[in-house]
C-alpha atoms as a PDB file:
ATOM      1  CA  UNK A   1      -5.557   2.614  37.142  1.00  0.00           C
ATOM      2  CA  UNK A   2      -7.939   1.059  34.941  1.00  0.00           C
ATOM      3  CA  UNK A   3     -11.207   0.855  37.017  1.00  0.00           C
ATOM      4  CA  UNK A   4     -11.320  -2.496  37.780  1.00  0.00           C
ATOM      5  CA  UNK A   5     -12.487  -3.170  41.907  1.00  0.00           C
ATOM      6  CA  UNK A   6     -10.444  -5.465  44.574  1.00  0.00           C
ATOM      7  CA  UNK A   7     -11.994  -8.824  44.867  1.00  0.00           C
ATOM      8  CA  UNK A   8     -12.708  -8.948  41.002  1.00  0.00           C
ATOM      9  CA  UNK A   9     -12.160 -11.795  39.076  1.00  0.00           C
ATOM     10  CA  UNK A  10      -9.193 -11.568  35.869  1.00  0.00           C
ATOM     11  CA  UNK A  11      -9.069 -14.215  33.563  1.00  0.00           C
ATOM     12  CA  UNK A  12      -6.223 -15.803  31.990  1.00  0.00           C
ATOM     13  CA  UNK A  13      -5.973 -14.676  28.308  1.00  0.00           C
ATOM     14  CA  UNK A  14      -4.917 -18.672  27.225  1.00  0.00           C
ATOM     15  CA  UNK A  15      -7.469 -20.484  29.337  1.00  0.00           C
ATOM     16  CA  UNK A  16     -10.054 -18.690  30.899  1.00  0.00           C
ATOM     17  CA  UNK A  17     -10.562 -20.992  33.367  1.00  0.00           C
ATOM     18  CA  UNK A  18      -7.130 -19.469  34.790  1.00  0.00           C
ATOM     19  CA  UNK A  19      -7.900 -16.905  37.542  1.00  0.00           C
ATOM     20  CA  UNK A  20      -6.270 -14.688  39.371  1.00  0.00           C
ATOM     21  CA  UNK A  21      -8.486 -12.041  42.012  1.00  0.00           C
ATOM     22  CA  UNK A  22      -7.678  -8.205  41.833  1.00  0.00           C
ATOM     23  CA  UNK A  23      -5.841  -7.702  45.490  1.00  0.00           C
ATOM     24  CA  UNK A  24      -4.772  -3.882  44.983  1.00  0.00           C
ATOM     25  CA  UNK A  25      -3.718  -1.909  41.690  1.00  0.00           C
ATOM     26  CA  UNK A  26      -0.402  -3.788  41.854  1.00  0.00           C
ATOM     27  CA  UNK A  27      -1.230  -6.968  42.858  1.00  0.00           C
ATOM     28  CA  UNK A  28      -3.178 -10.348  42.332  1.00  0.00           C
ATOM     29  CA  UNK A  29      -4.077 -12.977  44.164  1.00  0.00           C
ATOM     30  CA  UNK A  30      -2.976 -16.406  42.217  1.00  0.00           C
ATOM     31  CA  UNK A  31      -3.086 -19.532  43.357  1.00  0.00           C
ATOM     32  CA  UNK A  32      -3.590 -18.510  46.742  1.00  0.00           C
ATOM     33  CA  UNK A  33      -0.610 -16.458  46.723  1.00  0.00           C
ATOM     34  CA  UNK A  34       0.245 -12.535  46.001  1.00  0.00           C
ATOM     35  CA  UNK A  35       1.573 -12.328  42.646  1.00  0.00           C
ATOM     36  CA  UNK A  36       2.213  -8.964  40.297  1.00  0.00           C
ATOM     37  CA  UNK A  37      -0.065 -10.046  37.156  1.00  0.00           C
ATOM     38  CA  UNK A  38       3.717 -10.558  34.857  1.00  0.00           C
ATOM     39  CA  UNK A  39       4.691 -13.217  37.776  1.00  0.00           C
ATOM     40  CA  UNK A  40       1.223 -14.348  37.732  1.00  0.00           C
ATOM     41  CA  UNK A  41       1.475 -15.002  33.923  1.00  0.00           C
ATOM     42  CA  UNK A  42       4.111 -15.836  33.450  1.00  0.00           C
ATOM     43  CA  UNK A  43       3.346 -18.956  36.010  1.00  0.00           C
ATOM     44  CA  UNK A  44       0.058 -19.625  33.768  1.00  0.00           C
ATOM     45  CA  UNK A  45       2.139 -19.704  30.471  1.00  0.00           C
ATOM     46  CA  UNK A  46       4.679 -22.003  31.203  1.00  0.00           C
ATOM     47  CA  UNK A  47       2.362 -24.304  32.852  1.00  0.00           C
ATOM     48  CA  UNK A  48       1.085 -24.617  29.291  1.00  0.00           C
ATOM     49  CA  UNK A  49       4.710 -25.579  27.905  1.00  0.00           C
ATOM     50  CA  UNK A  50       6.352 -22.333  27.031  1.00  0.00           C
ATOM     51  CA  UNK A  51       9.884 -21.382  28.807  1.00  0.00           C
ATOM     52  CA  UNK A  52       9.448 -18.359  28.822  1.00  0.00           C
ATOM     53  CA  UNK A  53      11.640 -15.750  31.113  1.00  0.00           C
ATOM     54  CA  UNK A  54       9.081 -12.688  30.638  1.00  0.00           C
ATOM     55  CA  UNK A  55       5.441 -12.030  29.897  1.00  0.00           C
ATOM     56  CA  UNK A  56       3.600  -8.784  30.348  1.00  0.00           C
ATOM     57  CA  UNK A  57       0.960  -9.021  32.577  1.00  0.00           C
ATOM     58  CA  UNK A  58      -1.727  -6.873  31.287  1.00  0.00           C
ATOM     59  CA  UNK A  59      -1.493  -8.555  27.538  1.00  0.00           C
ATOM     60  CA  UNK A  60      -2.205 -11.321  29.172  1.00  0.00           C
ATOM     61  CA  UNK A  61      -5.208 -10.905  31.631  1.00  0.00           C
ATOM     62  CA  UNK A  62      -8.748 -10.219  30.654  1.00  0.00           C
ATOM     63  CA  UNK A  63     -11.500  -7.756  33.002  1.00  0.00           C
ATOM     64  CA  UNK A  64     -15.167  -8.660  31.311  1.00  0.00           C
ATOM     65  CA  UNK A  65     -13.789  -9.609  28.302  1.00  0.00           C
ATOM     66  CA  UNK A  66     -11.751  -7.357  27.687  1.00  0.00           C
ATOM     67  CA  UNK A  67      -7.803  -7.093  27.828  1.00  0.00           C
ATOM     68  CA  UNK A  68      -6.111  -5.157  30.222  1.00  0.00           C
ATOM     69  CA  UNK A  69      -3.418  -3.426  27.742  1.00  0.00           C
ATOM     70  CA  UNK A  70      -6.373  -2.550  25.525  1.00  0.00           C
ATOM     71  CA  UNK A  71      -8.637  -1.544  29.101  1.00  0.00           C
ATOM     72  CA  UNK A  72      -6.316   0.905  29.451  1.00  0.00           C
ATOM     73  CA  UNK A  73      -5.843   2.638  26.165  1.00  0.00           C
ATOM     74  CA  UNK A  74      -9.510   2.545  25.510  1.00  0.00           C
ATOM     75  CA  UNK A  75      -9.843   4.509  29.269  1.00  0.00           C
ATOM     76  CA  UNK A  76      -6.798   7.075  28.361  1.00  0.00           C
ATOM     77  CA  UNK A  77      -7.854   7.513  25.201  1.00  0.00           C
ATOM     78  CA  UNK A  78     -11.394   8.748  26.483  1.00  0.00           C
ATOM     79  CA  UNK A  79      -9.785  11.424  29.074  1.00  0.00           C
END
């Protein structure tokens, strides 16, 4: 949806040093395990001490810099 390849790296908005890998336009790879990027998030943000319930995934994940919620508007706004 947004352009970004399989295998490619997304980094955690909080820490980028928190990675997940770009599996299909649904789905990450975190941790070794297939996450959605929300479940994949959400893991990431209450590692850091939050309780959180729900997190959306693409305010949350980063493509070159750049975050995925904004990846996209930027992209549909350019159609």
């Amino acid at each position: 949806m947004v352009g970004i390849p399989i295998g490619s790296t997304l980094n955690f908005l909080r820490d980028e040093d928190v990675v997940c890998t770009v599996k299909s336009h649904t789905r990450v790879e975190f941790e070794g395990k297939d996450h959605s990027l929300s479940s994949a998030a959400l893991i990431a943000t209450n590692r850091m001490g939050f309780n959180w319930k729900t997190i959306a995934g693409p305010l949350n994940w980063k493509f070159d810099g750049e975050v995925l919620d904004n990846r996209r508007a930027r992209l549909e706004s350019n159609e």
